[in-house]
PDB file of N, CA and C in Angstrom:
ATOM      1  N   UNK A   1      27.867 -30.794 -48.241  1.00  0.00           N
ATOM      2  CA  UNK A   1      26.725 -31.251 -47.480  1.00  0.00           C
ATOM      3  C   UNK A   1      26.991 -31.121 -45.970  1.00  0.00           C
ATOM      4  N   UNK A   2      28.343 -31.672 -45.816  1.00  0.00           N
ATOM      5  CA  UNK A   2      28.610 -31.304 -44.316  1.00  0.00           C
ATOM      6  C   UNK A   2      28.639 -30.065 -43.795  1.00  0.00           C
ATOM      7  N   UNK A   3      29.052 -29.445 -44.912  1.00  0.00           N
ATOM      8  CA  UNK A   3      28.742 -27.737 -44.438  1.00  0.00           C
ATOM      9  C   UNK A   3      27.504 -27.012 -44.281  1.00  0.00           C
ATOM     10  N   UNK A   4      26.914 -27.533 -44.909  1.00  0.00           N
ATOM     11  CA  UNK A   4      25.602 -27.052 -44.657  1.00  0.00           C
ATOM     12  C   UNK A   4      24.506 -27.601 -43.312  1.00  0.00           C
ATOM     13  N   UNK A   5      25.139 -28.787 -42.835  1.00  0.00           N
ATOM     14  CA  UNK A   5      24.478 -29.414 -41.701  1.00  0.00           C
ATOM     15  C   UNK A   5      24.995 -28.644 -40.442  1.00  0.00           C
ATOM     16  N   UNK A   6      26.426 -28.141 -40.736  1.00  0.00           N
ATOM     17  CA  UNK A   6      26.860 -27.441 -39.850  1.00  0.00           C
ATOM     18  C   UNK A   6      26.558 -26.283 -39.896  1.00  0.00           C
ATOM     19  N   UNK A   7      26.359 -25.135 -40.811  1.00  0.00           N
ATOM     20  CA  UNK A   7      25.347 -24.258 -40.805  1.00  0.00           C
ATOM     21  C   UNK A   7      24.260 -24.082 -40.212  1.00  0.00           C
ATOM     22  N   UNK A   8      23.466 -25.284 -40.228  1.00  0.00           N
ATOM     23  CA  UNK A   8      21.922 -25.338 -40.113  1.00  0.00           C
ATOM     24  C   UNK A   8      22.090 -25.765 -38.232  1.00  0.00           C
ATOM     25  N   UNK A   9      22.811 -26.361 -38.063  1.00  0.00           N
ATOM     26  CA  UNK A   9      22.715 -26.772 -36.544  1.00  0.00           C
ATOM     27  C   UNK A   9      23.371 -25.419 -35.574  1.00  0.00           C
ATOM     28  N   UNK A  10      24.537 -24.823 -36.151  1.00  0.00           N
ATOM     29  CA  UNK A  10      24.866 -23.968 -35.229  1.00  0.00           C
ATOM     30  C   UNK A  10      23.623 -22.403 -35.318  1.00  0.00           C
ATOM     31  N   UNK A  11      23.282 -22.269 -36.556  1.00  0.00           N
ATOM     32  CA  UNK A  11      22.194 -21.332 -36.351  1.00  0.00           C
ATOM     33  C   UNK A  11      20.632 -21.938 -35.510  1.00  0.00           C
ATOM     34  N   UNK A  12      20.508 -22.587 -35.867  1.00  0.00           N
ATOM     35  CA  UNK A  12      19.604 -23.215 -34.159  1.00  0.00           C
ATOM     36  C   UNK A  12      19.784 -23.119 -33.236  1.00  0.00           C
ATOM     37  N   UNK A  13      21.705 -23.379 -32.729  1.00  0.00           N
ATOM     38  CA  UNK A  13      21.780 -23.085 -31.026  1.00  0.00           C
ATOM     39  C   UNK A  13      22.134 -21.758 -31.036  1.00  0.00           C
ATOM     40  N   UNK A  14      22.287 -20.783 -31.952  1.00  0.00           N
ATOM     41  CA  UNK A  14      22.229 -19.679 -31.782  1.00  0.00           C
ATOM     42  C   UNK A  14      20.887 -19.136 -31.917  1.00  0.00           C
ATOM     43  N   UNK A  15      19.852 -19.611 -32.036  1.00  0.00           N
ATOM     44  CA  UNK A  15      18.586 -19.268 -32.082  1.00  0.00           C
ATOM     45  C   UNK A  15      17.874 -19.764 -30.541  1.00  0.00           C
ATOM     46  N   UNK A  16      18.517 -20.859 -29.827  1.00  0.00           N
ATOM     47  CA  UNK A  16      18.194 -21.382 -28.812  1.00  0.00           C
ATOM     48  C   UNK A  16      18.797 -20.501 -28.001  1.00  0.00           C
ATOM     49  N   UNK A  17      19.930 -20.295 -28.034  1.00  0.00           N
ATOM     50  CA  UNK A  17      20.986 -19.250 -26.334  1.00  0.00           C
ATOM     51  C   UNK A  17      20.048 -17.930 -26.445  1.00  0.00           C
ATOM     52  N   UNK A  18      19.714 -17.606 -27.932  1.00  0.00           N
ATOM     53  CA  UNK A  18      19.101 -16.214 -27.592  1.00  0.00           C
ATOM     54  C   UNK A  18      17.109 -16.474 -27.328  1.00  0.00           C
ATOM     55  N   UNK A  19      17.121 -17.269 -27.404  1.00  0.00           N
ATOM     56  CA  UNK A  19      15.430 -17.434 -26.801  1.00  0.00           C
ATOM     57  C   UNK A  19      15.234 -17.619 -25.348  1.00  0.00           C
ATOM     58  N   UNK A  20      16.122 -17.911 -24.624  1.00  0.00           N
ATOM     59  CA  UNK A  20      16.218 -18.315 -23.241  1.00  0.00           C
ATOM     60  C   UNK A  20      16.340 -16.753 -22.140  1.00  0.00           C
ATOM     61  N   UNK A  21      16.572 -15.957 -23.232  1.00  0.00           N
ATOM     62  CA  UNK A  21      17.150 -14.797 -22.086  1.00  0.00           C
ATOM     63  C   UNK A  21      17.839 -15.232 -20.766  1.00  0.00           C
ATOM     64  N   UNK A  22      17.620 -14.087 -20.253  1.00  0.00           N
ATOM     65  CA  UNK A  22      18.967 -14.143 -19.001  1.00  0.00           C
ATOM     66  C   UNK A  22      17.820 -14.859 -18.057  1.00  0.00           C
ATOM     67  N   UNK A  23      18.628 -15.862 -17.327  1.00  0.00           N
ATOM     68  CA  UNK A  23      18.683 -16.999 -16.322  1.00  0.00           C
ATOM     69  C   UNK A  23      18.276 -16.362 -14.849  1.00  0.00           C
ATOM     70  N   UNK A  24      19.235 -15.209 -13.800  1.00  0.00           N
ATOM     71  CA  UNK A  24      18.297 -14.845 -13.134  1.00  0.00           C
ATOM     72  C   UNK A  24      17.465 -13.841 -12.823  1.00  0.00           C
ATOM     73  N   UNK A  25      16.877 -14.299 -11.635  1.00  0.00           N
ATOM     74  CA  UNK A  25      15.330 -13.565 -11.569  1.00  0.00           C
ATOM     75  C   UNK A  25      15.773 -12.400 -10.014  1.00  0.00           C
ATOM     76  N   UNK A  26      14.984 -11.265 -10.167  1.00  0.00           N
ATOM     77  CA  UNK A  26      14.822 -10.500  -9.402  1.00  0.00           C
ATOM     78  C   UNK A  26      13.926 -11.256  -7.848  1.00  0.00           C
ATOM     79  N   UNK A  27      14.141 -10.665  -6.735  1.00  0.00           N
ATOM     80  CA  UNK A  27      13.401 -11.054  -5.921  1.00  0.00           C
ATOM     81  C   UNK A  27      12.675  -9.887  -5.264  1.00  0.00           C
ATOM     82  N   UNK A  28      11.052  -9.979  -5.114  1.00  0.00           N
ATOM     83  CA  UNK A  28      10.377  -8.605  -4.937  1.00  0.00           C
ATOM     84  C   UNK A  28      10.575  -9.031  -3.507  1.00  0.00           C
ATOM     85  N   UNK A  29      10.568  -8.222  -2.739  1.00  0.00           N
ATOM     86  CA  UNK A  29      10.348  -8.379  -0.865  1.00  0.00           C
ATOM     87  C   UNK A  29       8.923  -8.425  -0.819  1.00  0.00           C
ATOM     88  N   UNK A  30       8.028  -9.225  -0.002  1.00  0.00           N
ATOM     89  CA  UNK A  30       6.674  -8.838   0.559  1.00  0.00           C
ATOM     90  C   UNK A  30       7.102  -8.377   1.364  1.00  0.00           C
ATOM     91  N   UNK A  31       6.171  -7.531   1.748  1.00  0.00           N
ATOM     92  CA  UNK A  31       6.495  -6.332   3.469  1.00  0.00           C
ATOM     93  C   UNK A  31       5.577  -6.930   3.555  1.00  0.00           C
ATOM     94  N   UNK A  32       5.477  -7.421   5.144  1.00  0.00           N
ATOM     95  CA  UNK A  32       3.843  -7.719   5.786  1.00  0.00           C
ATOM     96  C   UNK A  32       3.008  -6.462   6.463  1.00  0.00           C
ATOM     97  N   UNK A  33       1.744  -6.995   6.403  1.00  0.00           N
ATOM     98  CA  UNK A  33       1.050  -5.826   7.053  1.00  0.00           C
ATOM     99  C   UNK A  33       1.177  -5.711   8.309  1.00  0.00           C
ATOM    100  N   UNK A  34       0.894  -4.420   8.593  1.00  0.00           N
ATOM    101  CA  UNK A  34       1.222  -4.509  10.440  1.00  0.00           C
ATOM    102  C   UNK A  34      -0.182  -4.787  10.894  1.00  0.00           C
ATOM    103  N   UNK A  35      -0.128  -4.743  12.187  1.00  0.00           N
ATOM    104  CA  UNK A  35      -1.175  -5.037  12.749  1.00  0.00           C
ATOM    105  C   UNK A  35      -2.406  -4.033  12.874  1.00  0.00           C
ATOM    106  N   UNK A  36      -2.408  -2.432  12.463  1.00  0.00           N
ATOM    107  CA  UNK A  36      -3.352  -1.629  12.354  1.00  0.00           C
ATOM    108  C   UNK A  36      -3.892  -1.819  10.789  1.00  0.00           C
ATOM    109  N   UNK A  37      -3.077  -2.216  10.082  1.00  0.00           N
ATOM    110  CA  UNK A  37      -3.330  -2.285   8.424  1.00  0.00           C
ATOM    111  C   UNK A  37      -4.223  -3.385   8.544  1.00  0.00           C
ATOM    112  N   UNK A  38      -4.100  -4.663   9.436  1.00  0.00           N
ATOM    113  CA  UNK A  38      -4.986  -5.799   9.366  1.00  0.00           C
ATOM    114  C   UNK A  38      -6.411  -5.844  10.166  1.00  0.00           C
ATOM    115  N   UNK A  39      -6.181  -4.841  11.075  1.00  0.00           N
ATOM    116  CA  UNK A  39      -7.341  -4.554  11.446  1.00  0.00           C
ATOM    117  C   UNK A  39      -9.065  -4.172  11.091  1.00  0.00           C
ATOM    118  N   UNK A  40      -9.618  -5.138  10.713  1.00  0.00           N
ATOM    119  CA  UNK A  40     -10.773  -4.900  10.797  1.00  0.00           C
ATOM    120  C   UNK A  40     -10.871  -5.539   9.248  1.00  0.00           C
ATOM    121  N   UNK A  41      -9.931  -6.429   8.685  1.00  0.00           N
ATOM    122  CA  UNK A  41      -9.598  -7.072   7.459  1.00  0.00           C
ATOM    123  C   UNK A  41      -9.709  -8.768   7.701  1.00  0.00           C
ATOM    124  N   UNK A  42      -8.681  -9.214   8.591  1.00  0.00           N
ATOM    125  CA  UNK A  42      -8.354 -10.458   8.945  1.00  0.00           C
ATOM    126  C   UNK A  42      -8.929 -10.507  10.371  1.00  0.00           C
ATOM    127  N   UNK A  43      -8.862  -9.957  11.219  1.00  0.00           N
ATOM    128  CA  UNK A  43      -9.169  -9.909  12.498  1.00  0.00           C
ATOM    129  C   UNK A  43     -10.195  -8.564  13.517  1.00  0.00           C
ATOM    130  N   UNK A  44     -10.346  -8.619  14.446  1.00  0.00           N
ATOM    131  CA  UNK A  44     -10.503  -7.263  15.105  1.00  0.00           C
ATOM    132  C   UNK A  44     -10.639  -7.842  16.877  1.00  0.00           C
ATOM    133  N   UNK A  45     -10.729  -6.523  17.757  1.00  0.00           N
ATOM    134  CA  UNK A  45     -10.638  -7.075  19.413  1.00  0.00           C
ATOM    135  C   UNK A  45     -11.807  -7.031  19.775  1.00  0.00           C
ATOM    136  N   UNK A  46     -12.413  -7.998  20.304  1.00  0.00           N
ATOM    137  CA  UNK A  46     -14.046  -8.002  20.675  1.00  0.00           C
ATOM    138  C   UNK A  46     -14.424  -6.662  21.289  1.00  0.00           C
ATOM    139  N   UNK A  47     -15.540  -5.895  21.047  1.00  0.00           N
ATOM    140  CA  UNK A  47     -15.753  -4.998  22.085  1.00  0.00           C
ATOM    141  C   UNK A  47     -14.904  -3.938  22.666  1.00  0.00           C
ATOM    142  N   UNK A  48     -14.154  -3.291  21.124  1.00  0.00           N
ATOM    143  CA  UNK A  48     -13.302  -2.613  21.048  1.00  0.00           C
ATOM    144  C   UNK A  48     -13.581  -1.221  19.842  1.00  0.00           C
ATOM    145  N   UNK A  49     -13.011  -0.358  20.336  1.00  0.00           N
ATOM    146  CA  UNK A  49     -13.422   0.820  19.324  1.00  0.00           C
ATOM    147  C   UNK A  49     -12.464   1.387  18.862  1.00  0.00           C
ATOM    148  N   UNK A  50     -11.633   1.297  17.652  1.00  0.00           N
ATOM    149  CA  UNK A  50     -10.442   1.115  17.256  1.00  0.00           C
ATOM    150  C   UNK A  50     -10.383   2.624  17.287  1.00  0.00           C
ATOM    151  N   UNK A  51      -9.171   3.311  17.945  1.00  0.00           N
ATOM    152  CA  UNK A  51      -8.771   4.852  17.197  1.00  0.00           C
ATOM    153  C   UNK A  51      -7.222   4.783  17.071  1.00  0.00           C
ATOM    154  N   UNK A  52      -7.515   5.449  15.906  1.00  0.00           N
ATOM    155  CA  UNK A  52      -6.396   5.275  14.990  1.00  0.00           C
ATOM    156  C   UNK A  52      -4.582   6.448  15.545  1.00  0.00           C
ATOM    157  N   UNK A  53      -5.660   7.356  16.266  1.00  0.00           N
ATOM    158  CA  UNK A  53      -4.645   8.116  17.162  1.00  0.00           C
ATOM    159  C   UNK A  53      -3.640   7.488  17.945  1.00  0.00           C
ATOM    160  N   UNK A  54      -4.239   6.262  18.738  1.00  0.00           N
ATOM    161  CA  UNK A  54      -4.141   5.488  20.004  1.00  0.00           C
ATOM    162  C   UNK A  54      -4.305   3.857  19.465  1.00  0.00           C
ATOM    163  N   UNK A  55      -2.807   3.922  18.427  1.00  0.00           N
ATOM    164  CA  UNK A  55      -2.760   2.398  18.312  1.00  0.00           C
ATOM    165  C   UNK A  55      -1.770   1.226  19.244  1.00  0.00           C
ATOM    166  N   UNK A  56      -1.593   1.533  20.422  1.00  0.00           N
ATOM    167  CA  UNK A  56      -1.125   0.548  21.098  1.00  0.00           C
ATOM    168  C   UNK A  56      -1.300  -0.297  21.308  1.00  0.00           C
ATOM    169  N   UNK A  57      -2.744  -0.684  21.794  1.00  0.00           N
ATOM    170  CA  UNK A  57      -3.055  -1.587  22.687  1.00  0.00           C
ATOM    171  C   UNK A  57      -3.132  -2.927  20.841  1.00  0.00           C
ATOM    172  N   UNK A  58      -3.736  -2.254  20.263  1.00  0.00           N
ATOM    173  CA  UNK A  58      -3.644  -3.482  18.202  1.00  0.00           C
ATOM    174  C   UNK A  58      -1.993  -3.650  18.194  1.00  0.00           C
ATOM    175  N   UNK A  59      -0.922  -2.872  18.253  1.00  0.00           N
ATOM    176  CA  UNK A  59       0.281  -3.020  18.260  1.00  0.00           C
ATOM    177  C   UNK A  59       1.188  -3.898  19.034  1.00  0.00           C
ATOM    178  N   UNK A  60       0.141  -4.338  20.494  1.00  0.00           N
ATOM    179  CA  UNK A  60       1.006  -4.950  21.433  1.00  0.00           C
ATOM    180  C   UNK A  60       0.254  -6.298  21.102  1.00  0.00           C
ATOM    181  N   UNK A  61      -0.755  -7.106  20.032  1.00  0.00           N
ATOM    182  CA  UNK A  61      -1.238  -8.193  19.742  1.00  0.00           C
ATOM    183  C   UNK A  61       0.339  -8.751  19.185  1.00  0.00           C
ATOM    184  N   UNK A  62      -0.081 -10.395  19.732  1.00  0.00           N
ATOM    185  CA  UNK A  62       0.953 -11.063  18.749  1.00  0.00           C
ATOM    186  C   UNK A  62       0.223 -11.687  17.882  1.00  0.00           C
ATOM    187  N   UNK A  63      -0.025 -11.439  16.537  1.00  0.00           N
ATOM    188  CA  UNK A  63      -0.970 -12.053  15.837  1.00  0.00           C
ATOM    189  C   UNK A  63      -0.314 -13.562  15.326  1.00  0.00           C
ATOM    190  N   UNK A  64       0.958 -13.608  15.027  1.00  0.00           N
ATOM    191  CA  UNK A  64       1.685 -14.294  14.844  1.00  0.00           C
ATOM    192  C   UNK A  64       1.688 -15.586  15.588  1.00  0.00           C
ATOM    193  N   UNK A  65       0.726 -15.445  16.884  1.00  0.00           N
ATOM    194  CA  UNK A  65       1.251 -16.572  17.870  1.00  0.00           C
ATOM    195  C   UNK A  65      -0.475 -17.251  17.847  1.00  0.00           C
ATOM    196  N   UNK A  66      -0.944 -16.567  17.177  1.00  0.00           N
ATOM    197  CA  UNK A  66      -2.329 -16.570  17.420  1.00  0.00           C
ATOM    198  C   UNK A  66      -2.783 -17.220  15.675  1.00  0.00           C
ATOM    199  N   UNK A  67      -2.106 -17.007  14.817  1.00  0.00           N
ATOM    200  CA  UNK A  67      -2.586 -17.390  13.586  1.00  0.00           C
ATOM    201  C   UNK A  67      -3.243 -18.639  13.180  1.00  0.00           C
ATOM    202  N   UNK A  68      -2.068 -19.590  13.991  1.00  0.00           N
ATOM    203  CA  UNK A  68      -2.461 -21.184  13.500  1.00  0.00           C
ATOM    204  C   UNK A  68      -3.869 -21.720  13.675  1.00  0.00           C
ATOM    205  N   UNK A  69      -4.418 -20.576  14.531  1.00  0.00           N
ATOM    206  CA  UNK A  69      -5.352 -21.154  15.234  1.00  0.00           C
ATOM    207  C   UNK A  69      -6.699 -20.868  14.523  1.00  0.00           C
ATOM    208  N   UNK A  70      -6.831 -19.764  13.597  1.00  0.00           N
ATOM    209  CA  UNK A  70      -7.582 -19.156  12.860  1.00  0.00           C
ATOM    210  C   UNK A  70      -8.426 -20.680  11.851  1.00  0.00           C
ATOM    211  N   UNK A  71      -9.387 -20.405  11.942  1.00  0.00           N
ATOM    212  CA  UNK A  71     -10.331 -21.364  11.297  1.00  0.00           C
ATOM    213  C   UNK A  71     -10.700 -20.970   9.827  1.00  0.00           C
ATOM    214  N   UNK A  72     -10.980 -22.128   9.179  1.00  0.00           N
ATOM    215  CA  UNK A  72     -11.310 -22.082   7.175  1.00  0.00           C
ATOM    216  C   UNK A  72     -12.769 -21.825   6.872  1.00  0.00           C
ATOM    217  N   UNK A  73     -13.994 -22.227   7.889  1.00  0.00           N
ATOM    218  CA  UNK A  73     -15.085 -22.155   7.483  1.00  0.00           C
ATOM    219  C   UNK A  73     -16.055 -21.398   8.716  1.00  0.00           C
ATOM    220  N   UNK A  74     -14.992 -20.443   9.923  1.00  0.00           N
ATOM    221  CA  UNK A  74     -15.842 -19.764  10.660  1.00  0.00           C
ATOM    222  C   UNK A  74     -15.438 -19.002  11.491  1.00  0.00           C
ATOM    223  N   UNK A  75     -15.706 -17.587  11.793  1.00  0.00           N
ATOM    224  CA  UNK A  75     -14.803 -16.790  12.848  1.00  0.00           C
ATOM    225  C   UNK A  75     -14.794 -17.302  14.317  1.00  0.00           C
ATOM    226  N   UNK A  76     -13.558 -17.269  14.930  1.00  0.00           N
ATOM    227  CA  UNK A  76     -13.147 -17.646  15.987  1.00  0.00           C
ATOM    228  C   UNK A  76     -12.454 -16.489  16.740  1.00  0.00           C
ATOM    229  N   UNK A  77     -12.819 -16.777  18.270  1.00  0.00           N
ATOM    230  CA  UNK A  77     -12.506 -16.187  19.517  1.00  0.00           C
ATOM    231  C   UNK A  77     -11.164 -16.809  20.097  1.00  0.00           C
ATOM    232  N   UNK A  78     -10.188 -16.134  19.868  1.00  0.00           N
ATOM    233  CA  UNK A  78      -8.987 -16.287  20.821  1.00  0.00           C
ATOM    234  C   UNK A  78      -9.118 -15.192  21.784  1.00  0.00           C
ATOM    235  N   UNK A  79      -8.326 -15.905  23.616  1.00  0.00           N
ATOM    236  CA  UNK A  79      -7.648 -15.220  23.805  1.00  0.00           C
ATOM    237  C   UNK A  79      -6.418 -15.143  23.496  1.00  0.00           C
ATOM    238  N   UNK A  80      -5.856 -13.384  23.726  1.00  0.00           N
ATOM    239  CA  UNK A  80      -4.372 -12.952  23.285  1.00  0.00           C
ATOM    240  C   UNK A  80      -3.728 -13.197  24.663  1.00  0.00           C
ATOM    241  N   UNK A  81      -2.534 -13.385  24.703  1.00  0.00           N
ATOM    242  CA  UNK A  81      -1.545 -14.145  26.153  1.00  0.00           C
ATOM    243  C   UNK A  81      -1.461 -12.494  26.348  1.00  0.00           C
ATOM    244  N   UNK A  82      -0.661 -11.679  25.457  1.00  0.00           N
ATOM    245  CA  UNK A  82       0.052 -10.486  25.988  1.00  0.00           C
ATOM    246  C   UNK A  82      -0.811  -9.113  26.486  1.00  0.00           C
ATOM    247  N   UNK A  83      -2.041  -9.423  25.705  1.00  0.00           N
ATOM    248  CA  UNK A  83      -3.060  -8.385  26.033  1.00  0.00           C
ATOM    249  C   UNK A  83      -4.241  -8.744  26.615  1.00  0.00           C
ATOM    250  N   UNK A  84      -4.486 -10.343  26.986  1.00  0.00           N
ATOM    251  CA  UNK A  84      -5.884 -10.518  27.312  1.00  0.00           C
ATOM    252  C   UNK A  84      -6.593 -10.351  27.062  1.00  0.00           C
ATOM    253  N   UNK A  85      -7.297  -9.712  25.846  1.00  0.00           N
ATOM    254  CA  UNK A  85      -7.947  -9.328  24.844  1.00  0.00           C
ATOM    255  C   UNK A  85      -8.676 -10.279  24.318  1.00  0.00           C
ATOM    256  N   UNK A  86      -9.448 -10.338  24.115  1.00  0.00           N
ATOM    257  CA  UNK A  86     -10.269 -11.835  22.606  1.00  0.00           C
ATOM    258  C   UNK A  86     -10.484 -11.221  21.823  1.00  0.00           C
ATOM    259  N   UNK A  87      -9.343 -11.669  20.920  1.00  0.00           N
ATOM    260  CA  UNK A  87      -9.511 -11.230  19.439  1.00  0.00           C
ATOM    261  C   UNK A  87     -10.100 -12.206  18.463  1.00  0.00           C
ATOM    262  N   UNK A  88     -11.070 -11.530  17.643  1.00  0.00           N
ATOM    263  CA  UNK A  88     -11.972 -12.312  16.527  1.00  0.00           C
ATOM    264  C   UNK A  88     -11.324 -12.399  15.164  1.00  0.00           C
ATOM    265  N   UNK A  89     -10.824 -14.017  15.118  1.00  0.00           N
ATOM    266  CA  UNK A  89     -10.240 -14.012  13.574  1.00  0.00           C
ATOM    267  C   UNK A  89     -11.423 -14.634  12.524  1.00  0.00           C
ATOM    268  N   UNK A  90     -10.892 -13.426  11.381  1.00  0.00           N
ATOM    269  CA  UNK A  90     -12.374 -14.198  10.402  1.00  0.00           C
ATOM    270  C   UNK A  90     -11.325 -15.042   9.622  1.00  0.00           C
ATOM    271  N   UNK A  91     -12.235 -16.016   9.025  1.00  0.00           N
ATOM    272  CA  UNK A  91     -11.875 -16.962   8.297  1.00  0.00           C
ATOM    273  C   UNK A  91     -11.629 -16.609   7.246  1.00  0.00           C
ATOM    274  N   UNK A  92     -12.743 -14.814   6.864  1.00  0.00           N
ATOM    275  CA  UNK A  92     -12.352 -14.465   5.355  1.00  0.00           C
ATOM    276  C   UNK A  92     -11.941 -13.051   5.517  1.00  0.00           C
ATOM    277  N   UNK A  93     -11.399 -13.002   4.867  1.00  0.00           N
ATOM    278  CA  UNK A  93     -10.851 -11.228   4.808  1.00  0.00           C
ATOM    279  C   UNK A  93     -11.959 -10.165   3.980  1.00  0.00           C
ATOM    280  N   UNK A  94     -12.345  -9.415   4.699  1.00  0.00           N
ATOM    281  CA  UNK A  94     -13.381  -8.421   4.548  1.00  0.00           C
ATOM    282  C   UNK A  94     -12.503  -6.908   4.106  1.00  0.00           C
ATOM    283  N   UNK A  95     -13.666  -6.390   4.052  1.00  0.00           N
ATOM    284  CA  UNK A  95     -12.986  -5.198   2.907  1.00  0.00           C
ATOM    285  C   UNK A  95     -13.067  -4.092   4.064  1.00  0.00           C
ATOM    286  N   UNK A  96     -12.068  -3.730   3.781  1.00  0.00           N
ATOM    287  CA  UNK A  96     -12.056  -2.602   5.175  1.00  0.00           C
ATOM    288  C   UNK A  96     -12.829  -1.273   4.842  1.00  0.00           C
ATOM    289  N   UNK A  97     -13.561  -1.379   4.113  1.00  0.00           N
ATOM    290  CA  UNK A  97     -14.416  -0.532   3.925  1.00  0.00           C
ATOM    291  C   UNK A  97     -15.861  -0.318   4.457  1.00  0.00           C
ATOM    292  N   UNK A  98     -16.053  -1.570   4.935  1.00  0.00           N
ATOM    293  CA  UNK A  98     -16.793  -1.964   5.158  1.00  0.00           C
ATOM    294  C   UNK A  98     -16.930  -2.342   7.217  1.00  0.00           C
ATOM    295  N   UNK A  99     -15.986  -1.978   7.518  1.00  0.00           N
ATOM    296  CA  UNK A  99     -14.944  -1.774   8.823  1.00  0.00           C
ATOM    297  C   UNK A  99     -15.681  -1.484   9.637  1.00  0.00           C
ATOM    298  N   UNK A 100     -15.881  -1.371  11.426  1.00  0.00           N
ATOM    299  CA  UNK A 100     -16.472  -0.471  12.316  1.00  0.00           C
ATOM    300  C   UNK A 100     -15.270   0.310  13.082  1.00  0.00           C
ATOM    301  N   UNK A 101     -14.112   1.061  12.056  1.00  0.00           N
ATOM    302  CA  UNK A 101     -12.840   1.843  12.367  1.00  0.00           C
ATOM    303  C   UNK A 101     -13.384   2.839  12.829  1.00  0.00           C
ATOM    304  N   UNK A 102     -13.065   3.263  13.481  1.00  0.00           N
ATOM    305  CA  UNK A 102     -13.467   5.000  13.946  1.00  0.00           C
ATOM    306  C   UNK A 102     -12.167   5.652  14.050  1.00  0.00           C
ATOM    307  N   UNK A 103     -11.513   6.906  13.112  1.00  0.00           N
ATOM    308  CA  UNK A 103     -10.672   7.120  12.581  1.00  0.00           C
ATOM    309  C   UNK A 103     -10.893   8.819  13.187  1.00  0.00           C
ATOM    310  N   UNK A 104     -10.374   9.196  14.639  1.00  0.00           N
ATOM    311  CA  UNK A 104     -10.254  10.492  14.914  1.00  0.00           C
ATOM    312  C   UNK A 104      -8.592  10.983  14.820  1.00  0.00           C
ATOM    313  N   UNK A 105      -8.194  11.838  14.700  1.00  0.00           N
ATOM    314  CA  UNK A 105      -6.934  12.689  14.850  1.00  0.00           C
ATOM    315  C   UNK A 105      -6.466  13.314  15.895  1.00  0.00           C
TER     316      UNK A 105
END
Protein backbone atom coordinates (compact mmCIF):
# COMPACT_ATOMS: atom_id res chain seq x y z
CA UNK A 1 0.00 0.00 0.00
CA UNK A 2 2.84 2.20 0.80
CA UNK A 3 4.16 1.54 -2.45
CA UNK A 4 1.66 2.42 -4.27
CA UNK A 5 1.06 5.88 -2.48
CA UNK A 6 4.51 6.40 -3.37
CA UNK A 7 3.97 5.65 -6.91
CA UNK A 8 0.97 7.72 -7.20
CA UNK A 9 2.56 10.89 -5.52
CA UNK A 10 5.90 10.90 -7.28
CA UNK A 11 4.11 10.50 -10.75
CA UNK A 12 2.14 13.74 -9.96
CA UNK A 13 5.28 15.78 -9.22
CA UNK A 14 6.55 14.44 -12.21
CA UNK A 15 3.50 15.47 -13.97
CA UNK A 16 3.73 18.92 -12.12
CA UNK A 17 7.83 19.84 -13.01
CA UNK A 18 6.80 18.97 -16.55
CA UNK A 19 3.59 21.24 -16.80
CA UNK A 20 5.37 24.33 -15.64
CA UNK A 21 7.86 24.54 -18.52
CA UNK A 22 10.86 26.60 -18.40
CA UNK A 23 10.68 29.56 -15.83
CA UNK A 24 12.39 32.32 -17.93
CA UNK A 25 10.96 34.69 -20.22
CA UNK A 26 12.48 36.44 -23.22
CA UNK A 27 12.47 40.24 -23.20
CA UNK A 28 11.17 41.93 -26.60
CA UNK A 29 12.85 45.64 -26.77
CA UNK A 30 10.15 48.38 -27.72
CA UNK A 31 12.05 50.76 -30.06
CA UNK A 32 10.24 54.08 -29.76
CA UNK A 33 9.05 56.02 -32.55
CA UNK A 34 11.02 58.87 -33.66
CA UNK A 35 9.73 61.96 -34.05
CA UNK A 36 8.93 61.93 -38.04
CA UNK A 37 7.14 58.42 -37.47
CA UNK A 38 4.88 60.39 -34.84
CA UNK A 39 4.16 63.01 -36.85
CA UNK A 40 0.87 63.75 -37.84
CA UNK A 41 -0.23 60.55 -35.43
CA UNK A 42 0.22 61.93 -31.81
CA UNK A 43 1.15 65.41 -32.58
CA UNK A 44 1.99 67.93 -35.50
CA UNK A 45 3.67 71.90 -35.67
CA UNK A 46 0.96 74.46 -36.09
CA UNK A 47 1.14 75.97 -39.49
CA UNK A 48 3.64 73.77 -40.79
CA UNK A 49 4.06 71.75 -44.03
CA UNK A 50 5.86 68.70 -43.20
CA UNK A 51 8.56 67.49 -46.02
CA UNK A 52 9.84 64.52 -45.54
CA UNK A 53 13.19 65.45 -47.48
CA UNK A 54 13.83 68.24 -44.82
CA UNK A 55 13.23 66.61 -41.46
CA UNK A 56 15.08 68.81 -39.09
CA UNK A 57 13.33 71.29 -37.83
CA UNK A 58 10.37 67.66 -36.35
CA UNK A 59 13.87 66.18 -35.29
CA UNK A 60 15.08 69.09 -33.19
CA UNK A 61 11.36 68.84 -31.06
CA UNK A 62 11.80 67.51 -27.59
CA UNK A 63 8.66 65.70 -27.44
CA UNK A 64 9.72 64.11 -24.37
CA UNK A 65 9.76 67.37 -22.39
CA UNK A 66 6.55 68.30 -23.76
CA UNK A 67 4.51 64.99 -23.15
CA UNK A 68 3.25 65.40 -19.59
CA UNK A 69 1.51 68.07 -20.69
CA UNK A 70 -0.62 66.45 -23.42
CA UNK A 71 -4.35 66.36 -22.44
CA UNK A 72 -7.08 63.05 -22.20
CA UNK A 73 -10.18 64.75 -23.56
CA UNK A 74 -8.71 67.61 -26.02
CA UNK A 75 -5.91 68.81 -28.34
CA UNK A 76 -3.55 71.19 -26.88
CA UNK A 77 -1.08 73.98 -27.94
CA UNK A 78 2.38 73.87 -26.50
CA UNK A 79 5.08 75.95 -26.94
CA UNK A 80 8.45 73.93 -27.80
CA UNK A 81 11.57 75.66 -25.59
CA UNK A 82 14.14 74.40 -28.37
CA UNK A 83 12.27 75.31 -31.50
CA UNK A 84 9.64 77.84 -30.58
CA UNK A 85 7.32 76.18 -32.49
CA UNK A 86 3.58 75.36 -31.08
CA UNK A 87 3.17 72.08 -31.40
CA UNK A 88 -0.46 70.49 -31.37
CA UNK A 89 -0.78 67.37 -29.17
CA UNK A 90 -3.92 65.29 -29.85
CA UNK A 91 -5.31 63.57 -27.13
CA UNK A 92 -6.01 60.70 -29.66
CA UNK A 93 -3.82 59.18 -32.10
CA UNK A 94 -5.07 59.49 -35.66
CA UNK A 95 -4.26 57.39 -38.51
CA UNK A 96 -1.65 58.75 -40.53
CA UNK A 97 -3.42 58.20 -43.36
CA UNK A 98 -5.44 60.42 -42.92
CA UNK A 99 -2.34 63.06 -42.34
CA UNK A 100 -1.78 66.65 -44.08
CA UNK A 101 2.13 65.01 -44.84
CA UNK A 102 3.34 66.25 -47.98
CA UNK A 103 5.91 63.65 -48.90
CA UNK A 104 8.38 65.16 -51.83
CA UNK A 105 11.94 63.55 -52.61
Amino acid sequence: MKQLLLLIVLTLLGFQSFSQGPTSRQMVPIIPLTNVERYGIDYEIKDYTFNISDSTLINSIDLNSIEHLRSQTENIEVIDATTGQTIILFFEKKDKKSTHLTQKL
